[in-house]
Protein backbone atom coordinates (compact mmCIF):
# COMPACT_ATOMS: atom_id res chain seq x y z
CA UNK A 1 -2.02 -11.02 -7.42
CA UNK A 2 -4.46 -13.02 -9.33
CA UNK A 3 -3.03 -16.05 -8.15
CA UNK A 4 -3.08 -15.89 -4.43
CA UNK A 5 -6.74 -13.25 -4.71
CA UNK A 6 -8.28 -16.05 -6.58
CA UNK A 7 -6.70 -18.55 -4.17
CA UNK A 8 -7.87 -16.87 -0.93
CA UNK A 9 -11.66 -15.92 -2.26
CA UNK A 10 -12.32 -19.52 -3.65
CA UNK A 11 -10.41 -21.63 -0.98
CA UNK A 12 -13.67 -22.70 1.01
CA UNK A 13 -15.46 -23.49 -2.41
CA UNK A 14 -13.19 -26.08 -3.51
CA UNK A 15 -12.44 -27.06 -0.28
CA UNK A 16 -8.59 -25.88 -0.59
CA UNK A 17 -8.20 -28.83 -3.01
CA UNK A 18 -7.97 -29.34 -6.70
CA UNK A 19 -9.81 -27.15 -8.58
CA UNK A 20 -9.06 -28.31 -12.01
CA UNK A 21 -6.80 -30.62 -13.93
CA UNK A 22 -4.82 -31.22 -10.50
CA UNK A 23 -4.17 -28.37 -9.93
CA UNK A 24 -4.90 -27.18 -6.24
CA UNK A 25 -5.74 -23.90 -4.51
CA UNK A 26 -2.64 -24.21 -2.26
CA UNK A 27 -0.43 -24.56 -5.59
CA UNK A 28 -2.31 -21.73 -7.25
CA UNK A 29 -1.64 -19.03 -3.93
CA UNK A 30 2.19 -20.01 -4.01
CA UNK A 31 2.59 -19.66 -8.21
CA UNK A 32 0.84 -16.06 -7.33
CA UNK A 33 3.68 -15.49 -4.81
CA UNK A 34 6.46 -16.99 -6.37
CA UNK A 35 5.50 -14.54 -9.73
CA UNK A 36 5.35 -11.58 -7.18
CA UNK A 37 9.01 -12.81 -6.11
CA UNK A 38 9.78 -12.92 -9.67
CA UNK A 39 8.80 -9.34 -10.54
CA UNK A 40 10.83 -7.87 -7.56
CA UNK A 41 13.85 -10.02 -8.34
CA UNK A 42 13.67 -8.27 -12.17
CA UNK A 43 13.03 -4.94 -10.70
CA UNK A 44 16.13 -4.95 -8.53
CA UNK A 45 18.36 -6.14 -11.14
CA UNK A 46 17.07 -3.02 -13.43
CA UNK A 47 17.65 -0.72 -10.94
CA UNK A 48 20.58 1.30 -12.99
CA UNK A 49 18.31 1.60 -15.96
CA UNK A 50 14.61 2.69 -16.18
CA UNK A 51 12.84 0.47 -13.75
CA UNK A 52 9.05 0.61 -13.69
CA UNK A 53 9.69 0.42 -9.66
CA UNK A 54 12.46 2.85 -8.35
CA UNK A 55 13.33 0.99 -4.83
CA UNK A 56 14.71 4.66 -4.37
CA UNK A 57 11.49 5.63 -3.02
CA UNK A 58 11.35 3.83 -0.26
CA UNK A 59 14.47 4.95 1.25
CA UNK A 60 12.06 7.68 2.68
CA UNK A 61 11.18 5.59 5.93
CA UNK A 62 7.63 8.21 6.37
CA UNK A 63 7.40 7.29 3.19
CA UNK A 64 7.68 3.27 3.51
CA UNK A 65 5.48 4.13 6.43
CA UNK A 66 3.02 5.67 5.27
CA UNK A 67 1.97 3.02 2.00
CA UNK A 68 1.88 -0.04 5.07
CA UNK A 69 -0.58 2.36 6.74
CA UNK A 70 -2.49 2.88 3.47
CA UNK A 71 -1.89 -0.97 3.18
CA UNK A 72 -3.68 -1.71 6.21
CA UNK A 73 -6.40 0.87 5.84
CA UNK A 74 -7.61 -0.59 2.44
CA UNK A 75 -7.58 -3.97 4.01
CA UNK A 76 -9.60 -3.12 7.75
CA UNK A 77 -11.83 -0.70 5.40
CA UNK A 78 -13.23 -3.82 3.46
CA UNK A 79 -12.63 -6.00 6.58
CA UNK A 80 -15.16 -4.08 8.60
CA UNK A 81 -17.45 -2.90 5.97
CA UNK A 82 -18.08 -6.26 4.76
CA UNK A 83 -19.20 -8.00 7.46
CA UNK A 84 -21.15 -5.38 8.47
CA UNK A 85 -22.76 -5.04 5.22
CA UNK A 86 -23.98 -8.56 5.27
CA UNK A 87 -24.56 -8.41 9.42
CA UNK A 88 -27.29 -5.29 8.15
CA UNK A 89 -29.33 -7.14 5.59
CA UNK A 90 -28.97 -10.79 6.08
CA UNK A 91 -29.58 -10.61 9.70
CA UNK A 92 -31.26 -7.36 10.86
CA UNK A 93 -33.19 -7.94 7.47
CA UNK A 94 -32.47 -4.18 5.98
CA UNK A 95 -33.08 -3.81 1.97
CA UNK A 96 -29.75 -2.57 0.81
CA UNK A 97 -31.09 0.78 1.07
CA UNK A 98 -31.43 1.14 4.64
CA UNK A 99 -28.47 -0.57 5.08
CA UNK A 100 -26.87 1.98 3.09
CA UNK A 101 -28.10 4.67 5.40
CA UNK A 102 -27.40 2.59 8.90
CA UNK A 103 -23.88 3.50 8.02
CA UNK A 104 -24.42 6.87 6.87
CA UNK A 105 -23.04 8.07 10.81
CA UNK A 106 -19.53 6.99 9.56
CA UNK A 107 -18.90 9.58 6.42
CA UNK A 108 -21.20 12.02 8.03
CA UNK A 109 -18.77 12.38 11.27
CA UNK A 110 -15.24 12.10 9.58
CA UNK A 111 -16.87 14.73 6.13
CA UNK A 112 -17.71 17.18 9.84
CA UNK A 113 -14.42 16.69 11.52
CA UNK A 114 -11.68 16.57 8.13
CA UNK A 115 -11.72 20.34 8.59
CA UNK A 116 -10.72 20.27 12.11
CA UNK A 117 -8.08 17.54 12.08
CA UNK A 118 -6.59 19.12 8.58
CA UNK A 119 -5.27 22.07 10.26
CA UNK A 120 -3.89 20.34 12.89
CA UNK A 121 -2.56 17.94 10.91
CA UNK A 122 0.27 20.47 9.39
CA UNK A 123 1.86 20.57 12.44
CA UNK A 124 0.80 17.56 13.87
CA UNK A 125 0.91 15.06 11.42
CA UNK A 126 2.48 12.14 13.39
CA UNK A 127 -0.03 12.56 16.37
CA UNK A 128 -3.06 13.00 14.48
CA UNK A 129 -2.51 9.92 12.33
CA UNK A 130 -1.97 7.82 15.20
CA UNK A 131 -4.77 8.62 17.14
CA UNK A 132 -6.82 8.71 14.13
CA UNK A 133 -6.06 4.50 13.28
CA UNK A 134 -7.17 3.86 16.76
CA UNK A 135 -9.92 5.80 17.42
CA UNK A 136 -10.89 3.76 13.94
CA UNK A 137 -10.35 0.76 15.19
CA UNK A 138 -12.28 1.71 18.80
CA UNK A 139 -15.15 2.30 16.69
CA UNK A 140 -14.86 -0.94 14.83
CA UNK A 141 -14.19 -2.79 18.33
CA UNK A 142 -17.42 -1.14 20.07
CA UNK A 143 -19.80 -2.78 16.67
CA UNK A 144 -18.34 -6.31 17.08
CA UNK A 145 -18.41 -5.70 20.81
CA UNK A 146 -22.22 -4.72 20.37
CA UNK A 147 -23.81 -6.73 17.39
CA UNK A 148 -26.13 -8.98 18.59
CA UNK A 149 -29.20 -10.92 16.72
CA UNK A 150 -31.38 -8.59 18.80
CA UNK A 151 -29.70 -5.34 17.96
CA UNK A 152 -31.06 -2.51 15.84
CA UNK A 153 -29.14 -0.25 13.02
CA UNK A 154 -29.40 2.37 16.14
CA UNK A 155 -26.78 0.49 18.50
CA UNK A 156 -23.94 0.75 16.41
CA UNK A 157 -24.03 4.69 15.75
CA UNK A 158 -21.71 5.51 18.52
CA UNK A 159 -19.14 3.02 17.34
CA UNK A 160 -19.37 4.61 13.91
CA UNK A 161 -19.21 8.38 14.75
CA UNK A 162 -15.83 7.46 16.76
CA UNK A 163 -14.62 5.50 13.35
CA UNK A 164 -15.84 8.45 11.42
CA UNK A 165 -13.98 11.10 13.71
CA UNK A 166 -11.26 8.35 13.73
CA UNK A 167 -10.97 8.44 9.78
CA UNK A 168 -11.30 12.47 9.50
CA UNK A 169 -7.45 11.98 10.94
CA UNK A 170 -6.25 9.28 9.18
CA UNK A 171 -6.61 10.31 5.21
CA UNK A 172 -5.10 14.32 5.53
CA UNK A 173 -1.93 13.19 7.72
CA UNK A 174 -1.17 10.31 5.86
CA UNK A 175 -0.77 11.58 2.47
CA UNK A 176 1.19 14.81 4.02
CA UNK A 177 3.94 13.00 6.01
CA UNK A 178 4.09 10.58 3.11
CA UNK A 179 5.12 12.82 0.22
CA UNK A 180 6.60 15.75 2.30
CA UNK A 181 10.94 14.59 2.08
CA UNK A 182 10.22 13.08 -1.76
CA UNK A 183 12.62 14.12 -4.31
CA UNK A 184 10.60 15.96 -7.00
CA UNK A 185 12.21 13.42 -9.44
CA UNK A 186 10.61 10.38 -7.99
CA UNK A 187 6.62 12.16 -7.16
CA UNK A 188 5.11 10.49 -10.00
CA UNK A 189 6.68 7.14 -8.93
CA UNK A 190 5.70 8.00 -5.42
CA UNK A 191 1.77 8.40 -6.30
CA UNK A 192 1.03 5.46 -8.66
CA UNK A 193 2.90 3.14 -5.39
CA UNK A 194 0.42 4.56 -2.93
CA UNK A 195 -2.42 4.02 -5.20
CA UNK A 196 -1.73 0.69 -6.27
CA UNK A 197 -0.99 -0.40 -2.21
CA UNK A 198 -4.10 1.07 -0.87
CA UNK A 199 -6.02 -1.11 -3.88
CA UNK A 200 -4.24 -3.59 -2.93
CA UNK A 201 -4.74 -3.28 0.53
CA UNK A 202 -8.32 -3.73 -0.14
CA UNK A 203 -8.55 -6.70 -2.62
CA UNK A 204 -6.41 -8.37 -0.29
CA UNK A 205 -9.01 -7.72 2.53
CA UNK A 206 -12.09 -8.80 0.17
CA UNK A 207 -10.30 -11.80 -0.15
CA UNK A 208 -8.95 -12.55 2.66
CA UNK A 209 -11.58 -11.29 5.04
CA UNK A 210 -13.79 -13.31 2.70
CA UNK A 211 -12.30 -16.35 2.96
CA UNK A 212 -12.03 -15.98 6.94
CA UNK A 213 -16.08 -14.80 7.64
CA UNK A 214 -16.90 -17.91 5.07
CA UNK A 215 -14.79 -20.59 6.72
CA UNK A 216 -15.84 -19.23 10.46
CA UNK A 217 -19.36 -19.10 8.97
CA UNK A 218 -19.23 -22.83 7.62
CA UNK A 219 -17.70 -24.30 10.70
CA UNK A 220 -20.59 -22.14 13.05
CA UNK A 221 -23.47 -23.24 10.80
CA UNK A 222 -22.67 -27.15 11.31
CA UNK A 223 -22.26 -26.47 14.90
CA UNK A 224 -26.01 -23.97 15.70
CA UNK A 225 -27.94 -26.50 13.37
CA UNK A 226 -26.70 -29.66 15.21
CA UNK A 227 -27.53 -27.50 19.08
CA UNK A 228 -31.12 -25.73 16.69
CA UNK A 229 -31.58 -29.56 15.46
CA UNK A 230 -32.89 -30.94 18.78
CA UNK A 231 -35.99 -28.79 18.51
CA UNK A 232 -37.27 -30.49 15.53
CA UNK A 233 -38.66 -33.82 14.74
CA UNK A 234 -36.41 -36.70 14.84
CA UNK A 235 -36.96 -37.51 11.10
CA UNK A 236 -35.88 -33.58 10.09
CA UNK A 237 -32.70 -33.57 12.36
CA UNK A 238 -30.29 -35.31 9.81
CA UNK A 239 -31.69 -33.75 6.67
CA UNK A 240 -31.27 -30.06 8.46
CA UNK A 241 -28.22 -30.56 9.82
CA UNK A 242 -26.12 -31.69 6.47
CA UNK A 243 -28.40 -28.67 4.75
CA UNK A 244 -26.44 -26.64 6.65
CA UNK A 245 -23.07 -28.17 6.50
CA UNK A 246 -23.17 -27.65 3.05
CA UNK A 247 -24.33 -23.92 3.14
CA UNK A 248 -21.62 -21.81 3.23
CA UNK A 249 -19.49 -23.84 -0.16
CA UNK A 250 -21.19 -22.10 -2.89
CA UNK A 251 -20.39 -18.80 -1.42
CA UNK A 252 -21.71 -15.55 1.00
CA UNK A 253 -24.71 -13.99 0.20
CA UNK A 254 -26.39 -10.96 1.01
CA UNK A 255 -29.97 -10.70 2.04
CA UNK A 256 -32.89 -13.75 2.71
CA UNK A 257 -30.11 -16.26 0.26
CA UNK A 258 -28.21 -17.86 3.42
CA UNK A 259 -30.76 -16.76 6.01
CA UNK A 260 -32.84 -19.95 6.54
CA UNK A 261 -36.08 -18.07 5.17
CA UNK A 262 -35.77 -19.60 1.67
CA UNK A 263 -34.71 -23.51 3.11
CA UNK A 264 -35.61 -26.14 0.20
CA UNK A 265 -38.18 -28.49 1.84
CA UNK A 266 -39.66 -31.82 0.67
CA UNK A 267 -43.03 -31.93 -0.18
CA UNK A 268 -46.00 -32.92 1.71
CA UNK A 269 -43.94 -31.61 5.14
CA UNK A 270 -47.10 -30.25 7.41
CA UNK A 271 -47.62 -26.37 7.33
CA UNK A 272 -46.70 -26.29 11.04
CA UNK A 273 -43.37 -28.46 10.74
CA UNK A 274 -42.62 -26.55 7.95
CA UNK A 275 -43.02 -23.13 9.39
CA UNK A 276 -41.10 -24.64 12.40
CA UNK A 277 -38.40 -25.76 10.74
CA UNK A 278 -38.17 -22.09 8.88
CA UNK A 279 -38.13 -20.41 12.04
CA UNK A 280 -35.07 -22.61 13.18
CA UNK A 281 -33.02 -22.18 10.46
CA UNK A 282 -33.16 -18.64 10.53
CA UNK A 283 -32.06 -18.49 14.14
CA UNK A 284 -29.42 -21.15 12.88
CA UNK A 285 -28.39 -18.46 10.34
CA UNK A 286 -28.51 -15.43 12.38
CA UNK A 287 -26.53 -16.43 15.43
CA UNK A 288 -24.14 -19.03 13.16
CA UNK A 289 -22.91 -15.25 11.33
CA UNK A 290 -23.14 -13.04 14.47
CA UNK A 291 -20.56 -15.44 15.72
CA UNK A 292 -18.49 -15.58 12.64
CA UNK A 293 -18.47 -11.87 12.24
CA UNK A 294 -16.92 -10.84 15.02
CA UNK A 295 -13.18 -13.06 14.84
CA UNK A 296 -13.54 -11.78 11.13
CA UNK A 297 -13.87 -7.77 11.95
CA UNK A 298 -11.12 -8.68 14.78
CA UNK A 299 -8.59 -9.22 12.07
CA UNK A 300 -9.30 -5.86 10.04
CA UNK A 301 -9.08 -3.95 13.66
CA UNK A 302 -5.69 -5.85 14.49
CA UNK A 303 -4.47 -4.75 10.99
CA UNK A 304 -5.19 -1.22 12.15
CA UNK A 305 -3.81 -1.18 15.57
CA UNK A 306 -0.52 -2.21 14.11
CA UNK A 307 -0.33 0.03 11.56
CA UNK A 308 -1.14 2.94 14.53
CA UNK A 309 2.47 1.13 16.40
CA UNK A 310 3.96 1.18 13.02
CA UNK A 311 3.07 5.50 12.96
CA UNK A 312 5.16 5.90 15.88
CA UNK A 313 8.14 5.30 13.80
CA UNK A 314 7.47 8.23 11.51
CA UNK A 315 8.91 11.40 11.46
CA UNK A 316 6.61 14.44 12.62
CA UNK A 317 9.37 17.16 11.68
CA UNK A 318 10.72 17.23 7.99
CA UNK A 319 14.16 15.81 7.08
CA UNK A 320 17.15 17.80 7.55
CA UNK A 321 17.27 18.50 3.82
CA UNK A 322 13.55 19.59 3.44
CA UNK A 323 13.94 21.58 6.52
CA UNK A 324 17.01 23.81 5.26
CA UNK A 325 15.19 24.00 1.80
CA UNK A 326 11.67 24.86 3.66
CA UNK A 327 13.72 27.81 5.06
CA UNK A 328 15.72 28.63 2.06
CA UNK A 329 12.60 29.49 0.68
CA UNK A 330 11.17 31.33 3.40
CA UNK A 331 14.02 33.49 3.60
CA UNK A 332 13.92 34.29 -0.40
CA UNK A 333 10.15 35.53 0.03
CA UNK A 334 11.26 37.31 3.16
CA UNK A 335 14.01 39.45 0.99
CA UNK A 336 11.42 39.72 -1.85
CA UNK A 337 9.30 41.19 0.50
C-alpha cells in the first residue's frame, strides 16, 4: 500500500518520472501492486492452516458487499471533504475555524436522523442503505453543482443536510447486513477486514483524489493565467504565466499559500502594477480550483453511486441458515416462557 499511496500522492511532484536513483513513480505504483499480488498469492496457498486472511469470509456475498460499500464510502468521504475543505479556506477565504463550522450541517442532520433510519433499518436494511449512498451522493452533486467563486458557506447547506440525512442511512444498515449470516468462528476475522477496507478506502481517496484535484489544478492554472495574463503589462505576462505553471508541483495548500495573495514579485514593480497583478492572480487561483474541484468531487460521487448499484445485490432477508436458527431461538424463549 505504501508503494502505489506514495506513488499516487507524489506523482504530479516528480512529474510521474524518476524520483531517485532511476527509479520512477510508475515503477514504484506497480512494485506496490505486484507485493499486494504477492500477499494474496501466500494467503491462498495457507488457506488449510492458520491464515492471517480466511477467504472463508467472503463467501458471505452481503458480506463481500458490504466491505466494497465501506470501500467506497472511505474513499468519496475524503474525496468530497477534501476539496471542499480547501474550496472553504483557500477560496471563500474562511480560517479553518469557520470552515470547520460551514460543514457543521452535514453531522448535525445525519447525528438527527440515525435514530430514525436505525429502526427502520432492522427490517429494511437493503432499502435504507441504498437510498442512503445516493441521497449522499445528491448532496455531494448539488455542492459541485453550486460552488462558485461568488458563493458563500450558506449555498451549500442544502446539499449537506441531504448528505447528512443521506449518511444517517448508510453507517447502521451497512454494518447490520454485513455481519448478520457470519459464522461466529470467523467475527473477529470479519471486523479487523471491514476496518482495515474502510481505512483503506480512505487513504486510497487522499491519494488518489489528491493526485486528481492537483493535476486538474496544474493543467487549469497554466490555462486562467495565460486568458488573466492579457490584463497585465506586456513585460509581466511571461513571468506570471510560468509562475503559475509551476504552482501546483510542490504540492496543495490550504489557505492564502496557492491563492495568488502571497505572489513573489521583483522589486521596484510600481504599487499599482503590483496590487494589479495581486488581484489577478487571485482570480487566476480562485476560478483555476473551482474548476478543478468539481471533475475531482465527480469521482468520489461516481464511487458512491456504484457502490448504491452494487447494494442491490444484497440480501435484505437473512440466509436460510440464520433464518431457521433466528427461529430456533425464538421458539426456545417462547417454551421458556
Amino acid at each position: 500500500m505504501f508503494g502505489v499511496v506514495f506513488g499516487l500522492i507524489e506523482g504530479q511532484r516528480y512529474e510521474w518520472g524518476s524520483v531517485r536513483w532511476g527509479i520512477t513513480i510508475p515503477e514504484i505504483i506497480a512494485a506496490g501492486l505486484l507485493v499486494l499480488a504477492i500477499f494474496l498469492v501466500v494467503q491462498w496457498r495457507r488457506q488449510d492452516r492458520e491464515p492471517l486472511l480466511p477467504f472463508a469470509v467472503f463467501k458471505d456475498r452481503n458480506y463481500t458487499l458490504m466491505t466494497l460499500v465501506l470501500l467506497a464510502m472511505g474513499f468519496a468521504i475524503v474525496g468530497v471533504f477534501l476539496p471542499l475543505t480547501l474550496y472553504y479556506q483557500s477560496v471563500l477565504g474562511l480560517s479553518a475555524f469557520d470552515a470547520g463550522l460551514a460543514i457543521a450541517p452535514q453531522p448535525l442532520a445525519m447525528m438527527l436522523l440515525s435514530g430514525v433510519a436505525a429502526p427502520l433499518a432492522a427490517r429494511y436494511a437493503k432499502y435504507i442503505l441504498i437510498a442512503g449512498l445516493t441521497l449522499f451522493a445528491l448532496g455531494m452533486a448539488y455542492i459541485a453543482w453550486t460552488a462558485q467563486v461568488t458563493s458563500n458557506r450558506w449555498s451549500f447547506v442544502p446539499g449537506l443536510v441531504i448528505a447528512g440525512a443521506g449518511m444517517a442511512g448508510i453507517w447502521t444498515p451497512v454494518y447490520s447486513l454485513a455481519t448478520r449470516d457470519l459464522q461466529p468462528r470467523l467475527a473477529g476475522v470479519a471486523s479487523g477486514v471491514v476496518s482495515t477496507l474502510q481505512e483503506l478506502g480512505a487513504v486510497l481517496g487522499s491519494a488518489a483524489i489528491g493526485a486528481l484535484l492537483q493535476n486538474q489544478l496544474a493543467t487549469d492554472l497554466h490555462n486562467r493565467a495565460v486568458t488573466f495574463a492579457t490584463q497585465l503589462p506586456a513585460q509581466a505576462q511571461a513571468p506570471f504565466v510560468d509562475g503559475f505553471s509551476r504552482a501546483a508541483k510542490a504540492g496543495l495548500e490550504v489557505g492564502r499559500g496557492q491563492s495568488g495573495t502571497s505572489l513573489t514579485l521583483p522589486a521596484g514593480i510600481p504599487p499599482q502594477v503590483a496590487q494589479q497583478i495581486q488581484q489577478v492572480a487571485h482570480a487566476v487561483f480562485t476560478q483555476a480550483f473551482v474548476d478543478a474541484m468539481r471533475p475531482t468531487m465527480a469521482l468520489a460521487i461516481v464511487v458512491i453511486l456504484v457502490a448504491a448499484v452494487g447494494a442491490l445485490w444484497a440480501r435484505n432477508r437473512p440466509s436460510g441458515a440464520q433464518g431457521r436458527a433466528e427461529r430456533d431461538t425464538q421458539r426456545e424463549q417462547a417454551s421458556v416462557a
